[in-house]
C-alpha atoms as a PDB file:
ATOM      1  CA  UNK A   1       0.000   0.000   0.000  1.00  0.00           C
ATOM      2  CA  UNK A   2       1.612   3.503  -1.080  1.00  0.00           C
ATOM      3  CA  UNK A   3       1.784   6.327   1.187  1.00  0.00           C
ATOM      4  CA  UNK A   4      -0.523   9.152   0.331  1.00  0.00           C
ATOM      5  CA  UNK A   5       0.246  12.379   1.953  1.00  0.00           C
ATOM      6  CA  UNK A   6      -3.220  14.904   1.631  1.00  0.00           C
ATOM      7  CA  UNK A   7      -2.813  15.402  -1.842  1.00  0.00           C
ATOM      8  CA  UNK A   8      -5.747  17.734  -1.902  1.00  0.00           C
ATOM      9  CA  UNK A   9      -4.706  19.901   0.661  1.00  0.00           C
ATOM     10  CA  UNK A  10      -7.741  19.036   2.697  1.00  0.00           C
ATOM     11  CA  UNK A  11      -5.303  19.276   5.998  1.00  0.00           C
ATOM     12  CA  UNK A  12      -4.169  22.861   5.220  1.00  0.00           C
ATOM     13  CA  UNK A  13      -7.976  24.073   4.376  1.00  0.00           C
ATOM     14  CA  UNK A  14      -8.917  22.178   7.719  1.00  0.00           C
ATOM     15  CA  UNK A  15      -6.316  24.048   9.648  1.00  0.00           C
ATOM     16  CA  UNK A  16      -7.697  27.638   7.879  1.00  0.00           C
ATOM     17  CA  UNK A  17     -11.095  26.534   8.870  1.00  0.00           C
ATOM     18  CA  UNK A  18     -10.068  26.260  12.312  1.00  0.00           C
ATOM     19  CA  UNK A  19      -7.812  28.577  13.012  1.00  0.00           C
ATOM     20  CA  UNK A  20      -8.986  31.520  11.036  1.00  0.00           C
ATOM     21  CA  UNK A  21      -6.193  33.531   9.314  1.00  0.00           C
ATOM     22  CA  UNK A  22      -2.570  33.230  10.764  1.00  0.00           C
ATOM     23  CA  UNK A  23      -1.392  36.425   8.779  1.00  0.00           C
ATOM     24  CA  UNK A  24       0.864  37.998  11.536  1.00  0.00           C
ATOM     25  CA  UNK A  25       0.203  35.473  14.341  1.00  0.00           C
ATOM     26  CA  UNK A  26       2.589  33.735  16.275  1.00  0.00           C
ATOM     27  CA  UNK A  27       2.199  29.939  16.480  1.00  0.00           C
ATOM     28  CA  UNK A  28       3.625  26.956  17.990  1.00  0.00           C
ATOM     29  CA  UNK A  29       3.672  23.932  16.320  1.00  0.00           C
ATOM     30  CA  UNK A  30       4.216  20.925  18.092  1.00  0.00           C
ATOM     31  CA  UNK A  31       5.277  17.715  16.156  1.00  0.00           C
ATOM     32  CA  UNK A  32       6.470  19.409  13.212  1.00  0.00           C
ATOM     33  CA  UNK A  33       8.571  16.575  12.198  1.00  0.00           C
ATOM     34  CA  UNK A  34      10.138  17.615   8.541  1.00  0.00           C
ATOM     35  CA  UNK A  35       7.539  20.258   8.476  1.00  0.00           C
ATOM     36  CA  UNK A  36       5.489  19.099   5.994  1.00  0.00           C
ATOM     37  CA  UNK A  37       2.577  20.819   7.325  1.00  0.00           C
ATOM     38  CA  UNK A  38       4.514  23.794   8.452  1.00  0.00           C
ATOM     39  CA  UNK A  39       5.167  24.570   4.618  1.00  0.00           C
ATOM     40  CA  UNK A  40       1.511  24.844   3.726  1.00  0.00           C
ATOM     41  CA  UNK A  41       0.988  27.481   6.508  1.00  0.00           C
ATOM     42  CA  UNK A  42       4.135  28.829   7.437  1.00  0.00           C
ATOM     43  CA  UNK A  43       4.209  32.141   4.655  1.00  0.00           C
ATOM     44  CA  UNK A  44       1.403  33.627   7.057  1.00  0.00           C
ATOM     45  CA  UNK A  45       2.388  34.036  10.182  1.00  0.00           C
ATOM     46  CA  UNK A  46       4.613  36.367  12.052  1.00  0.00           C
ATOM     47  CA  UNK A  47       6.267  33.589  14.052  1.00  0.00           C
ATOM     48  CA  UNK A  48       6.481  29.998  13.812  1.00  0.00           C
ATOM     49  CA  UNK A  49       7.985  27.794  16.615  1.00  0.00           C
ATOM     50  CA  UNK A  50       8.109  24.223  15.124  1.00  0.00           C
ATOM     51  CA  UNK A  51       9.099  21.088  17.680  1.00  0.00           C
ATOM     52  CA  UNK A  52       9.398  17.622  17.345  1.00  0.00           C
ATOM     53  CA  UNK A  53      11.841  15.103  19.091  1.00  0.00           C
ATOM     54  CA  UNK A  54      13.033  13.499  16.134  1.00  0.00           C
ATOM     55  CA  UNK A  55      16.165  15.243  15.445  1.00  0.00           C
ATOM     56  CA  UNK A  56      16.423  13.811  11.774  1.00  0.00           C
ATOM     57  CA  UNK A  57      13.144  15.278  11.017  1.00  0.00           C
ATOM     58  CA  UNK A  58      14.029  18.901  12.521  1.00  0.00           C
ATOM     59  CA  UNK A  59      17.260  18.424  10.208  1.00  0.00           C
ATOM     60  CA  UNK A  60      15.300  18.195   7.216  1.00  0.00           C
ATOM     61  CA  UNK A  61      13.084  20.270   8.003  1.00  0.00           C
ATOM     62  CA  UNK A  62      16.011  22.949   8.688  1.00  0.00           C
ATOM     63  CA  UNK A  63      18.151  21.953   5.128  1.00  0.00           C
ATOM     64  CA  UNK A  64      14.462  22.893   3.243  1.00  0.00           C
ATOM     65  CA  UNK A  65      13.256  25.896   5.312  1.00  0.00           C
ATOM     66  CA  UNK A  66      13.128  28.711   2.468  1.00  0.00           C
ATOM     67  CA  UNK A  67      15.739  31.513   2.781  1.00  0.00           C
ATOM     68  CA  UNK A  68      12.318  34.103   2.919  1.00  0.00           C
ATOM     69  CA  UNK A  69      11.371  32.477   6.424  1.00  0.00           C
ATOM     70  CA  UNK A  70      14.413  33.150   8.325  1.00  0.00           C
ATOM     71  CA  UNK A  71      13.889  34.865  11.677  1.00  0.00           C
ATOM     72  CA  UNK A  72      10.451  33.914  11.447  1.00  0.00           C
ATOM     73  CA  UNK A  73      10.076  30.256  11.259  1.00  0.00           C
ATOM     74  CA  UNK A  74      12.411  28.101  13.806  1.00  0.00           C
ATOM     75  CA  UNK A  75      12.189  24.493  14.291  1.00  0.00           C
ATOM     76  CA  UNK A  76      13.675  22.993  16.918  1.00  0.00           C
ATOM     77  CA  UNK A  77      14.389  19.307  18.013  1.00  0.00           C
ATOM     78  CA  UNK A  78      13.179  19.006  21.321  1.00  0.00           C
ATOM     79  CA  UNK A  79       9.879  17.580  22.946  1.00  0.00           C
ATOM     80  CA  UNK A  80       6.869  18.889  24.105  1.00  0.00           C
ATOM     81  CA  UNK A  81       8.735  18.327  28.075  1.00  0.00           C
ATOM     82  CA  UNK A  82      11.856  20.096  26.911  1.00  0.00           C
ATOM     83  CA  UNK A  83       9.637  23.033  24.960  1.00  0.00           C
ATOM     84  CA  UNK A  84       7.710  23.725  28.484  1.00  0.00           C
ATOM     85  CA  UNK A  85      10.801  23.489  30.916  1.00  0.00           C
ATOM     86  CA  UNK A  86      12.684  26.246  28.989  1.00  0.00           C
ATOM     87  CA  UNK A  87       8.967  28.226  28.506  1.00  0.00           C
ATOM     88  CA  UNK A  88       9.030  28.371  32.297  1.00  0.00           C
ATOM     89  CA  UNK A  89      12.171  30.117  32.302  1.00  0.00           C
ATOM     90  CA  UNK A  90      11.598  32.348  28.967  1.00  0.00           C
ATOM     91  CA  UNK A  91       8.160  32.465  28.426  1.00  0.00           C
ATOM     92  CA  UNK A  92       6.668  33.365  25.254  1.00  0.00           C
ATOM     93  CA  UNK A  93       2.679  33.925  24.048  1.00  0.00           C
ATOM     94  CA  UNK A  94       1.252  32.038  21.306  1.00  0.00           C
ATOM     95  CA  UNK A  95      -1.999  33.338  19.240  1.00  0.00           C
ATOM     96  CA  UNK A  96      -2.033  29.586  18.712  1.00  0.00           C
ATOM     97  CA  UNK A  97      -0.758  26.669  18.949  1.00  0.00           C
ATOM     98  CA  UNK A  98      -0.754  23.219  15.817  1.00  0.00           C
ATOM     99  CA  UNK A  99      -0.899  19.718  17.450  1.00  0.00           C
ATOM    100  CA  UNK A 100      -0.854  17.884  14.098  1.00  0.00           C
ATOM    101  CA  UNK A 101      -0.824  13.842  14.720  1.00  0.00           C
ATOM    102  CA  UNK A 102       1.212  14.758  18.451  1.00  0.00           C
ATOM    103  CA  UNK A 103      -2.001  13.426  20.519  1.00  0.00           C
END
């Protein structure tokens, strides 16, 4: 059985449905893995804060993150544990925050 990633986009039109409009939000997104989702989204907001534990994933997703997006979008290999125990040193606001397939 192949693989088939939402080739209609049905997960990004969800998300707008949902979430409204990100333009100039800031968002955290946890369980970004390569960012596949994070690329459908990520030319909106003002911020993006992308997690996931997998460190092979955040390396991908770091090699492909579009020159454009620097200083806006970060990804970060940590988990959802290591994201809160630095918050609770530095915290930072979210308008919202992406829990795609992290439940």
């Amino acid at each position: 059985m192949a693989l088939r990633l939402d080739s209609a986009n049905s997960e990004i039109e969800t998300l707008f449905q949902l979430a409204g409009d990100l333009q100039g939000k800031s968002v955290l997104e946890v369980g970004c893995g390569d960012g596949r989702l994070t690329w459908g989204y990520g030319h909106r907001p003002a911020l993006v804060y992308a997690v996931d534990p997998n460190e092979v994933k955040i390396a991908a997703a770091k090699r492909t993150l579009p020159p454009q997006w620097y200083g806006r979008v970060q990804f970060a290999a940590q988990s959802l544990e290591q994201y809160y125990a630095a918050a609770i040193q530095t915290p930072t606001r979210y308008d919202i925050a992406i829990f795609s397939w992290s439940l």
